[in-house]
Protein backbone atom coordinates (compact mmCIF):
# COMPACT_ATOMS: atom_id res chain seq x y z
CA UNK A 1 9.56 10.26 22.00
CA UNK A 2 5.45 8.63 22.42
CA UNK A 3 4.91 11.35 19.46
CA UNK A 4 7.80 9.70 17.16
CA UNK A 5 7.11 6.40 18.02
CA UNK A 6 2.99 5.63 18.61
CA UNK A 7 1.13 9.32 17.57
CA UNK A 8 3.55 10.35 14.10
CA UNK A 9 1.66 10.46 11.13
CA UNK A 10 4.76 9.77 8.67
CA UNK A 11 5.02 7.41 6.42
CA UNK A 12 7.41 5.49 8.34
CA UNK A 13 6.16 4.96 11.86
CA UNK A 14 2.79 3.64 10.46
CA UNK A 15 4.42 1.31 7.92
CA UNK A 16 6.93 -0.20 10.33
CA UNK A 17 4.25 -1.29 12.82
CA UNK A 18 1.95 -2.29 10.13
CA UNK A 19 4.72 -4.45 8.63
CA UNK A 20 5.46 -5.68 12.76
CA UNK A 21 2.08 -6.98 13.03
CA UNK A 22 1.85 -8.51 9.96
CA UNK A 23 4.36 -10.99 10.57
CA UNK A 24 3.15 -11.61 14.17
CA UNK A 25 2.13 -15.37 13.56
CA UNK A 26 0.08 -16.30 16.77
CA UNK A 27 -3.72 -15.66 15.91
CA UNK A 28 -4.70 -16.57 19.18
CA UNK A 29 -2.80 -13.97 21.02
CA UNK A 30 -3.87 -10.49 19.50
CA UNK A 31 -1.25 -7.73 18.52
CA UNK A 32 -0.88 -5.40 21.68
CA UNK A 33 -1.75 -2.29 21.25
CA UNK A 34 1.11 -0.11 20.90
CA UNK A 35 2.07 2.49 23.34
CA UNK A 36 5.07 4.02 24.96
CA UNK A 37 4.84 1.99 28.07
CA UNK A 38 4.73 -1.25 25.82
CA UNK A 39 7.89 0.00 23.62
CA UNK A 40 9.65 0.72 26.67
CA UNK A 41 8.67 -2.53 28.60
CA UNK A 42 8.77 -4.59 25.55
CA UNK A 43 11.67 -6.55 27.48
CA UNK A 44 9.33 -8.37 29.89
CA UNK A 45 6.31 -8.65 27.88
CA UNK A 46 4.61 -11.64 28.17
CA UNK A 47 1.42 -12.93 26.62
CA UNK A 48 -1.26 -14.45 28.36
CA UNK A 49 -0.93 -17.99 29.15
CA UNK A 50 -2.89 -20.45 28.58
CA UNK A 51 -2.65 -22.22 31.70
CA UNK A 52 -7.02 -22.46 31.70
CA UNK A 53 -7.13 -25.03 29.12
CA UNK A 54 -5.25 -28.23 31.50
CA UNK A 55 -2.98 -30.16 28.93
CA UNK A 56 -3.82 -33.79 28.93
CA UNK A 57 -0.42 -35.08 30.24
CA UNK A 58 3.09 -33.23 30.80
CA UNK A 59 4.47 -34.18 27.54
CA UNK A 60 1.94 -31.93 25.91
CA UNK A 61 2.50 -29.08 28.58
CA UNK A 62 6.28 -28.59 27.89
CA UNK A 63 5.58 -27.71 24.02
CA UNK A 64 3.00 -25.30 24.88
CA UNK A 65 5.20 -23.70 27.54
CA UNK A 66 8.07 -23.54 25.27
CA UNK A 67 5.73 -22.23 21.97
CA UNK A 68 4.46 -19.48 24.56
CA UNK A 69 8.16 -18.30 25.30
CA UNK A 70 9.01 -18.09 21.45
CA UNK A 71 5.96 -16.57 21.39
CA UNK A 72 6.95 -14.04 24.05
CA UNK A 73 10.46 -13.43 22.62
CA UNK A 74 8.98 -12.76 18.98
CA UNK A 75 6.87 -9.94 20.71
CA UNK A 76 9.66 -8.62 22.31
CA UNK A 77 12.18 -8.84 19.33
CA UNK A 78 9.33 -7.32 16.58
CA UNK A 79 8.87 -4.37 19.51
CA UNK A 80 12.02 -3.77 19.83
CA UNK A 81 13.10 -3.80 16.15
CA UNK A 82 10.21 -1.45 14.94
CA UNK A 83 10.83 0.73 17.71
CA UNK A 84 14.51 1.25 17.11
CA UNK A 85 14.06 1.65 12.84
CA UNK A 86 11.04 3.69 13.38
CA UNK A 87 13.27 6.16 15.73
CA UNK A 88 16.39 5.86 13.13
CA UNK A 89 14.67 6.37 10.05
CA UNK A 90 13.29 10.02 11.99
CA UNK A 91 16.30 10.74 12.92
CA UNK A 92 18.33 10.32 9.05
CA UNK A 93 14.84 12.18 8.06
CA UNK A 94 15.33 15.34 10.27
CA UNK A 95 19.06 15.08 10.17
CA UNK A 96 19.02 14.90 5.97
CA UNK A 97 17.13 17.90 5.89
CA UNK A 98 18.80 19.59 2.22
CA UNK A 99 19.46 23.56 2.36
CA UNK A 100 16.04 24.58 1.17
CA UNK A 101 14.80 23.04 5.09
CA UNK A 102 13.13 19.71 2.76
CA UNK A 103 13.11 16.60 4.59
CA UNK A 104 14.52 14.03 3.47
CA UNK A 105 11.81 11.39 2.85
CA UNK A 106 12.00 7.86 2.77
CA UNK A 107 9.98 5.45 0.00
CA UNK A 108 7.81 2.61 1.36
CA UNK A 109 9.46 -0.20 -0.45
CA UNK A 110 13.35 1.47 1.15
CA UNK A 111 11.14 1.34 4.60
CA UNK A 112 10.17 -2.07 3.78
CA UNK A 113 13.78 -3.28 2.83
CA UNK A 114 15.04 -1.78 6.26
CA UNK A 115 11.95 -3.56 7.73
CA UNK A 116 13.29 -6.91 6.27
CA UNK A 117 16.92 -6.09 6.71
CA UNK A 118 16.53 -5.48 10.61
CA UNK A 119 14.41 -8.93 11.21
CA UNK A 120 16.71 -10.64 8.92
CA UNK A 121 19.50 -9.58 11.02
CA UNK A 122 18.32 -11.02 14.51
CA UNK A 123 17.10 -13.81 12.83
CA UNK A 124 20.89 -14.33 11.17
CA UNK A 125 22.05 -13.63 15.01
CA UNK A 126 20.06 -16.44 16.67
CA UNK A 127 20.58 -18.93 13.70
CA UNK A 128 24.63 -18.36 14.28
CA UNK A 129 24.43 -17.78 17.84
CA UNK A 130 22.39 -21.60 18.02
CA UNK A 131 24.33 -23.42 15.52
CA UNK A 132 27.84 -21.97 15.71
CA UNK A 133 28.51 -20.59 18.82
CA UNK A 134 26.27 -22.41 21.64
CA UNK A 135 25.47 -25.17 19.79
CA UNK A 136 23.30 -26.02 22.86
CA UNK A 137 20.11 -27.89 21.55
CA UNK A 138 17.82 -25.76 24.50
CA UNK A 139 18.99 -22.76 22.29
CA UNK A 140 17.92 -24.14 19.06
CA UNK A 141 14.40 -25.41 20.20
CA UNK A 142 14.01 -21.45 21.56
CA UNK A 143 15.55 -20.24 18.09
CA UNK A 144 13.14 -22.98 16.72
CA UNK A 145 10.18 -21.82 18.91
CA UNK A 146 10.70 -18.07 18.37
CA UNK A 147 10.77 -17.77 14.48
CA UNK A 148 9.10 -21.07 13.07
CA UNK A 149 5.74 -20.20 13.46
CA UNK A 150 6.68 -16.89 11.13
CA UNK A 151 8.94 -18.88 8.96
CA UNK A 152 6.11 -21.59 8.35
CA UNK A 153 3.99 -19.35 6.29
CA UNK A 154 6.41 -19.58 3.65
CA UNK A 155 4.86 -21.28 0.95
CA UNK A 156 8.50 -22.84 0.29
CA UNK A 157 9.44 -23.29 3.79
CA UNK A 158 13.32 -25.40 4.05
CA UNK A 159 12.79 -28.11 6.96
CA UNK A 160 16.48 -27.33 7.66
CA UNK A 161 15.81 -23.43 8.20
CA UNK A 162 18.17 -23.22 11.19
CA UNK A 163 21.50 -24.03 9.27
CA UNK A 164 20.78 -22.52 6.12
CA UNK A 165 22.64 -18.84 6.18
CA UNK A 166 19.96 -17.31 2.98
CA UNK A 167 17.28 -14.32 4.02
CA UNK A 168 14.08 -15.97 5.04
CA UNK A 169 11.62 -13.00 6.31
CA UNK A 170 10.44 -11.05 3.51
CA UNK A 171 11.36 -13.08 0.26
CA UNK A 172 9.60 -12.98 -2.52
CA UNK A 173 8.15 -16.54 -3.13
């Protein structure tokens, strides 16, 4: 499994976490490096805080708290998601293997689409799951805090993200 997922030299495994750190927004916190032990504790990763620089008053300390969760759960969704399509797309590569014992081999732009596809998805999940089904406004600011700072590197970037149902990771603009 740490060979298919963090050592592979396909075409896939590269791409995917390539394509993961790329849209990791926070500058300030530096991609992890990826190993098995971060894939498979991806669940309770957490940044580093930045409890050493003292906020000037507690209105200013509950935004950074709650930008440092989204933060957190970005991390944890982006490991998670690369992990899983990195381990699928081996799988439909071994397991499409034609009767000549050829691989089936996947392009970079379908990698890229299943990339897209698979943040897309979770990022469908929380906008329903915040607008639809909780409708609980300390689930939207999460939603809010775990995929604006992505989103907002859209050059064409809809205020209203959060109730608009169109693909927003991965557009062309």
């Amino acid at each position: 499994m740490e060979h298919i997922l963090v050592h592979c030299q396909q075409t896939p495994r590269r791409l995917i976490w390539t394509l993961a750190e790329e849209l990791w927004p926070h500058a300030r916190h530096h991609w992890p490096e990826i190993s098995l032990g971060t894939i498979l504790g991806c669940g309770t990763i957490a940044l580093p805080s930045d409890d050493h620089q003292e906020p000037q008053n507690e209105q200013e300390h509950v935004p950074q708290r709650a930008q440092q969760r989204g933060a957190n759960r970005l991390l944890q969704i982006l490991i998670s998601e690369a992990a899983h399509l990195i381990w699928v797309l081996r799988c439909e590569r071994v397991i499409r293997t034609d009767q000549n014992g050829r691989e089936h081999i996947h392009t970079d732009q379908e990698i890229q689409a299943r990339w897209f596809k698979a943040i897309n998805a979770r990022l469908t999940e929380d906008k329903i799951i915040a607008t639809r089904i909780k409708r609980d406004d300390k689930y939207l600011h999460r939603v809010k805090d775990t995929w604006e700072p992505t989103l907002q590197r859209l050059a064409d970037f809809p205020h209203n993200w959060v109730y608009i149902r169109e693909v927003l990771v991965g557009r062309r603009t």
